[in-house]
N, C-alpha and C. Protein backbone atom coordinates (compact mmCIF):
# COMPACT_ATOMS: atom_id res chain seq x y z
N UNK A 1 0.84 -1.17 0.00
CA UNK A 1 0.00 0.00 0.00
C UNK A 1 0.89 1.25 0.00
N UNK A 2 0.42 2.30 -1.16
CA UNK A 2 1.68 3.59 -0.80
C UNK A 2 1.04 4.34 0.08
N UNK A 3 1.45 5.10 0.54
CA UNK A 3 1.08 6.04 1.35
C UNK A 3 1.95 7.45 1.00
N UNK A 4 0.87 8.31 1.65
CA UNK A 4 0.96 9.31 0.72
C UNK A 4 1.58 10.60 2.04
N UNK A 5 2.13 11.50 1.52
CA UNK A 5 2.59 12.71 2.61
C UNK A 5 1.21 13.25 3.49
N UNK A 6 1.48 13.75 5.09
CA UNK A 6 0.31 14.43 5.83
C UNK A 6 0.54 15.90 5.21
N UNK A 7 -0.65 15.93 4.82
CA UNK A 7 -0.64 17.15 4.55
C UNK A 7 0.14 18.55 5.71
N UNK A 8 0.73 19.64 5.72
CA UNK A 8 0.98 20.28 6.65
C UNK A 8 0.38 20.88 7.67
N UNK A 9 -0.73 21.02 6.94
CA UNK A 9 -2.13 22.09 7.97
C UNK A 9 -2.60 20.86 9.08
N UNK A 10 -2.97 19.46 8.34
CA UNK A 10 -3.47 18.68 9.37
C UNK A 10 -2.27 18.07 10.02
N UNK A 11 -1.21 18.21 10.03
CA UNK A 11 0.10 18.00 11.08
C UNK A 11 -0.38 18.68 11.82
N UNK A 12 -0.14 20.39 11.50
CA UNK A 12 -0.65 21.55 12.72
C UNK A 12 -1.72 20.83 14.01
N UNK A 13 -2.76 20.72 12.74
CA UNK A 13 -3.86 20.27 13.81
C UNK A 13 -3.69 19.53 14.50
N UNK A 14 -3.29 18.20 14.08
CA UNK A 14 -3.10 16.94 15.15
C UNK A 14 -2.31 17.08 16.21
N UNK A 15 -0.99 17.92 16.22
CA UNK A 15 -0.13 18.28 17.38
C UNK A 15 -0.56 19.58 18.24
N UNK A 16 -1.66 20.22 17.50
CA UNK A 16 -2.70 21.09 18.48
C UNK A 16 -3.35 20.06 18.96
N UNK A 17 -4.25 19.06 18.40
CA UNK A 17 -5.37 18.42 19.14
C UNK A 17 -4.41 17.42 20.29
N UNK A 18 -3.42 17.12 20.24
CA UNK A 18 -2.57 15.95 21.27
C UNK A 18 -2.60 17.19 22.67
N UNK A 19 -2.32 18.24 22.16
CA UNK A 19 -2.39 18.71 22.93
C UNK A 19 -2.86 19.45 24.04
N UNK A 20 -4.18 19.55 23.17
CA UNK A 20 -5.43 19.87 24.38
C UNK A 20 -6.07 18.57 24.40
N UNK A 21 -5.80 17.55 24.15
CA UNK A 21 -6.24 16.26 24.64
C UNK A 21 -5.62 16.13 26.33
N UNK A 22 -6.53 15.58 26.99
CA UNK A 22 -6.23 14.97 28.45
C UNK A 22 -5.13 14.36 28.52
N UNK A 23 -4.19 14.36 29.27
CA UNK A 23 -2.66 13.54 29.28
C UNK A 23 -3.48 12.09 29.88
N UNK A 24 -4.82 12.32 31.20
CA UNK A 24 -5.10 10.68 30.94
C UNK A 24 -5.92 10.09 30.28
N UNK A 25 -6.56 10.96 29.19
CA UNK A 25 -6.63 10.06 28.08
C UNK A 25 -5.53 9.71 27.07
N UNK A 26 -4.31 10.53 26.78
CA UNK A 26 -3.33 9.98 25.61
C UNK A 26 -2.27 8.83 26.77
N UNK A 27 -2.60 8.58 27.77
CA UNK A 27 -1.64 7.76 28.26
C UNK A 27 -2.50 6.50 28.77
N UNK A 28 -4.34 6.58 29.22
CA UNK A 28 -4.82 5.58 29.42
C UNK A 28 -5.60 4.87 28.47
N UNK A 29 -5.46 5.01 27.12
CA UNK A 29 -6.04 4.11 26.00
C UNK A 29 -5.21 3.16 25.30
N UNK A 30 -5.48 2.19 24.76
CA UNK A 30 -4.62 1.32 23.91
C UNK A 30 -4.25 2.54 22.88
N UNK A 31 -3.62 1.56 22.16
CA UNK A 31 -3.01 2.06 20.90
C UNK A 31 -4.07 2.57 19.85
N UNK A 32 -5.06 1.55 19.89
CA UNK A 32 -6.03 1.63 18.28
C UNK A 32 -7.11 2.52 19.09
N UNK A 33 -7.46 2.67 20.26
CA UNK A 33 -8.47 3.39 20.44
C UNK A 33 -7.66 4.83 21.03
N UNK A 34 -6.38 5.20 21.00
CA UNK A 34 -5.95 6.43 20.70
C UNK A 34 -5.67 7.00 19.20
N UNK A 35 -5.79 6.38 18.83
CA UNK A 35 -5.56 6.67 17.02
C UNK A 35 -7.42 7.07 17.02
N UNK A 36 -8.38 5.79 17.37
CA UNK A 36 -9.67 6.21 17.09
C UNK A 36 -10.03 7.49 17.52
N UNK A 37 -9.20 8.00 18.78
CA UNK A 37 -9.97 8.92 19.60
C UNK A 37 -9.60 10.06 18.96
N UNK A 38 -8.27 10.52 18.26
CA UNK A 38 -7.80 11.31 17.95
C UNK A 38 -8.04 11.40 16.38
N UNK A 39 -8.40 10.98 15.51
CA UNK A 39 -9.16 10.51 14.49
C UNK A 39 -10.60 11.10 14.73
N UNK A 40 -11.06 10.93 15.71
CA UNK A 40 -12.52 11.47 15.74
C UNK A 40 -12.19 12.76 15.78
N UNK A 41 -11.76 13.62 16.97
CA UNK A 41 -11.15 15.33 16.98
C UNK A 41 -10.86 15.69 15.83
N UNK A 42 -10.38 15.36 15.26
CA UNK A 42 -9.33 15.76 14.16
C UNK A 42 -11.08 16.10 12.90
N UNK A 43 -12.19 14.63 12.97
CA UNK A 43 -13.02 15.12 12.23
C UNK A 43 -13.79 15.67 12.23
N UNK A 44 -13.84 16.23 13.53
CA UNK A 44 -14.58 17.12 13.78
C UNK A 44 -14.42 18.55 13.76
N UNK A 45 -12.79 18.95 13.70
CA UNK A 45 -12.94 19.96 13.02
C UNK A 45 -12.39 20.20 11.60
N UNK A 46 -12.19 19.03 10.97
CA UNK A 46 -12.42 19.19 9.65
C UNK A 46 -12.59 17.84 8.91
N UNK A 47 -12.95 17.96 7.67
CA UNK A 47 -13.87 16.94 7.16
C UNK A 47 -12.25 16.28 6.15
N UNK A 48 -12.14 15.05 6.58
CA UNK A 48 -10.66 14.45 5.59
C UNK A 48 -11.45 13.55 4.96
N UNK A 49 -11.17 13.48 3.95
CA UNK A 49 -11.75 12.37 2.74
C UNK A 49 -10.93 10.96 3.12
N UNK A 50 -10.83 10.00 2.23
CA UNK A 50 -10.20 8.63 2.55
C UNK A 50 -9.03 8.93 3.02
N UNK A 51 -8.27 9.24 2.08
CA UNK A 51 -6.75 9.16 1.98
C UNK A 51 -6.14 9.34 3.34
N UNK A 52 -7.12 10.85 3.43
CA UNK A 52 -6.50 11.68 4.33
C UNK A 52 -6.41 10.45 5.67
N UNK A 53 -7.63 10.11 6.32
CA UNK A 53 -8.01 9.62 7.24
C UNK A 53 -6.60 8.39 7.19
N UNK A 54 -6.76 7.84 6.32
CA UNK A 54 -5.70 6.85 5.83
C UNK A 54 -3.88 7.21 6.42
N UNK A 55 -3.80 7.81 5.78
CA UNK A 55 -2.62 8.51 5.89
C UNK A 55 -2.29 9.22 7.73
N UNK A 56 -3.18 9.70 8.27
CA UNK A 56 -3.13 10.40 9.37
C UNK A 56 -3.01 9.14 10.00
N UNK A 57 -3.77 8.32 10.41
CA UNK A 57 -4.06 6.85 10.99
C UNK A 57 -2.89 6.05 10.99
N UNK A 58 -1.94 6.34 9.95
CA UNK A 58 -0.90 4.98 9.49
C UNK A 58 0.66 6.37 10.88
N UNK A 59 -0.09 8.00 9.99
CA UNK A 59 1.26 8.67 11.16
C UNK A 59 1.27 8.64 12.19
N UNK A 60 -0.37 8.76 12.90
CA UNK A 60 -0.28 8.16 14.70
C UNK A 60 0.12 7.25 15.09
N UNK A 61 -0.15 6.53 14.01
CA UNK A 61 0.71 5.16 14.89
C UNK A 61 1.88 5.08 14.78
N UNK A 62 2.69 5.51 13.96
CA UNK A 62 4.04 5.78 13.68
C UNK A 62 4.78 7.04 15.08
N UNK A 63 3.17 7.27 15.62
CA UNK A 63 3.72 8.84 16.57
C UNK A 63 3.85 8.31 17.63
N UNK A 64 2.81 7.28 18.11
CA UNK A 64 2.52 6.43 19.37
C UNK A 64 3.65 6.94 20.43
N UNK A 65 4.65 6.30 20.06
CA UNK A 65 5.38 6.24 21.92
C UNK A 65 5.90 8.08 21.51
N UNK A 66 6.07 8.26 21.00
CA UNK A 66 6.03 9.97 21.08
C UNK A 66 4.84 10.81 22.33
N UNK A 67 4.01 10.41 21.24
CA UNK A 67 2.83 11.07 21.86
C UNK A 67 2.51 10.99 23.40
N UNK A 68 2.56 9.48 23.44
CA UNK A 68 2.91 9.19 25.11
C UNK A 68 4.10 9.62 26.08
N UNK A 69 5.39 9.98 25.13
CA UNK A 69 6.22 10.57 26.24
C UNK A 69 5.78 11.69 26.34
N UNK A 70 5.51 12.93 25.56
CA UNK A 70 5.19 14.09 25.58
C UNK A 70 4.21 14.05 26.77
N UNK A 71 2.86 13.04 26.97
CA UNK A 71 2.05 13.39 27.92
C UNK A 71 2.53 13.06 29.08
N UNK A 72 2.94 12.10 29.34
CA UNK A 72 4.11 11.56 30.49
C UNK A 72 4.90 12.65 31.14
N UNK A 73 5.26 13.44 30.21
CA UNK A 73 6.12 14.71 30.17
C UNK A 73 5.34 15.76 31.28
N UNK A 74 4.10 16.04 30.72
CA UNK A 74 3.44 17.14 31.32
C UNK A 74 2.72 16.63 32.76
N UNK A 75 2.88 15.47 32.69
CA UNK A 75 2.66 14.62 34.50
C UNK A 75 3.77 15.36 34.99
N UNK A 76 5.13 15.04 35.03
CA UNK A 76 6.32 15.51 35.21
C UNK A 76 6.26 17.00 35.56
N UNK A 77 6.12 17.46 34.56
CA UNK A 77 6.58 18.99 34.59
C UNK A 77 5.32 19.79 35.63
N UNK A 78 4.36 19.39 35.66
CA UNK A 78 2.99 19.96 36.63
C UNK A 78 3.52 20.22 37.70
C-alpha cells in the first residue's frame, strides 16, 4: 500500500489536538483506540476524505510512543 505525505495544515492540527487532549486520556487508552480517539477530533474539526483519514491513521501510529512521552512529560513537569 503507498502512502501518501500528511498534509501540513493537518500535522498543525493533530499536534494542536494531542495537545489539548487529556494527558489521561493519551496515556490511558490502547493504541487503536488512541488513534480512534484522535481521528474522531481531528473530524470534527475538519472533514478528511479517505486518503487523508488513511494517511493520518498509518502517522499516529508511527507517533505512538512519542505522543505518550510528551504526555508523560506534562505529569512531570505539573
Amino acid at each position: 500500500m503507498k502512502t501518501h505525505p500528511v498534509n501540513s495544515n493537518i500535522l498543525r492540527q493533530l499536534w494542536s489536538t494531542v495537545e489539548q487532549t487529556q494527558t489521561s486520556t493519551l496515556l490511558g487508552l490502547n493504541d487503536t483506540d488512541l488513534v480512534k480517539q484522535l481521528l474522531g477530533q481531528m473530524e470534527k474539526q475538519k472533514d478528511l476524505n479517505s486518503e487523508e483519514t488513511n494517511t493520518l491513521s498509518a502517522y499516529i501510529y508511527s507517533k505512538i510512543l512519542l505522543i505518550r512521552d510528551l504526555a508523560q512529560a506534562r505529569l512531570v513537569n505539573c
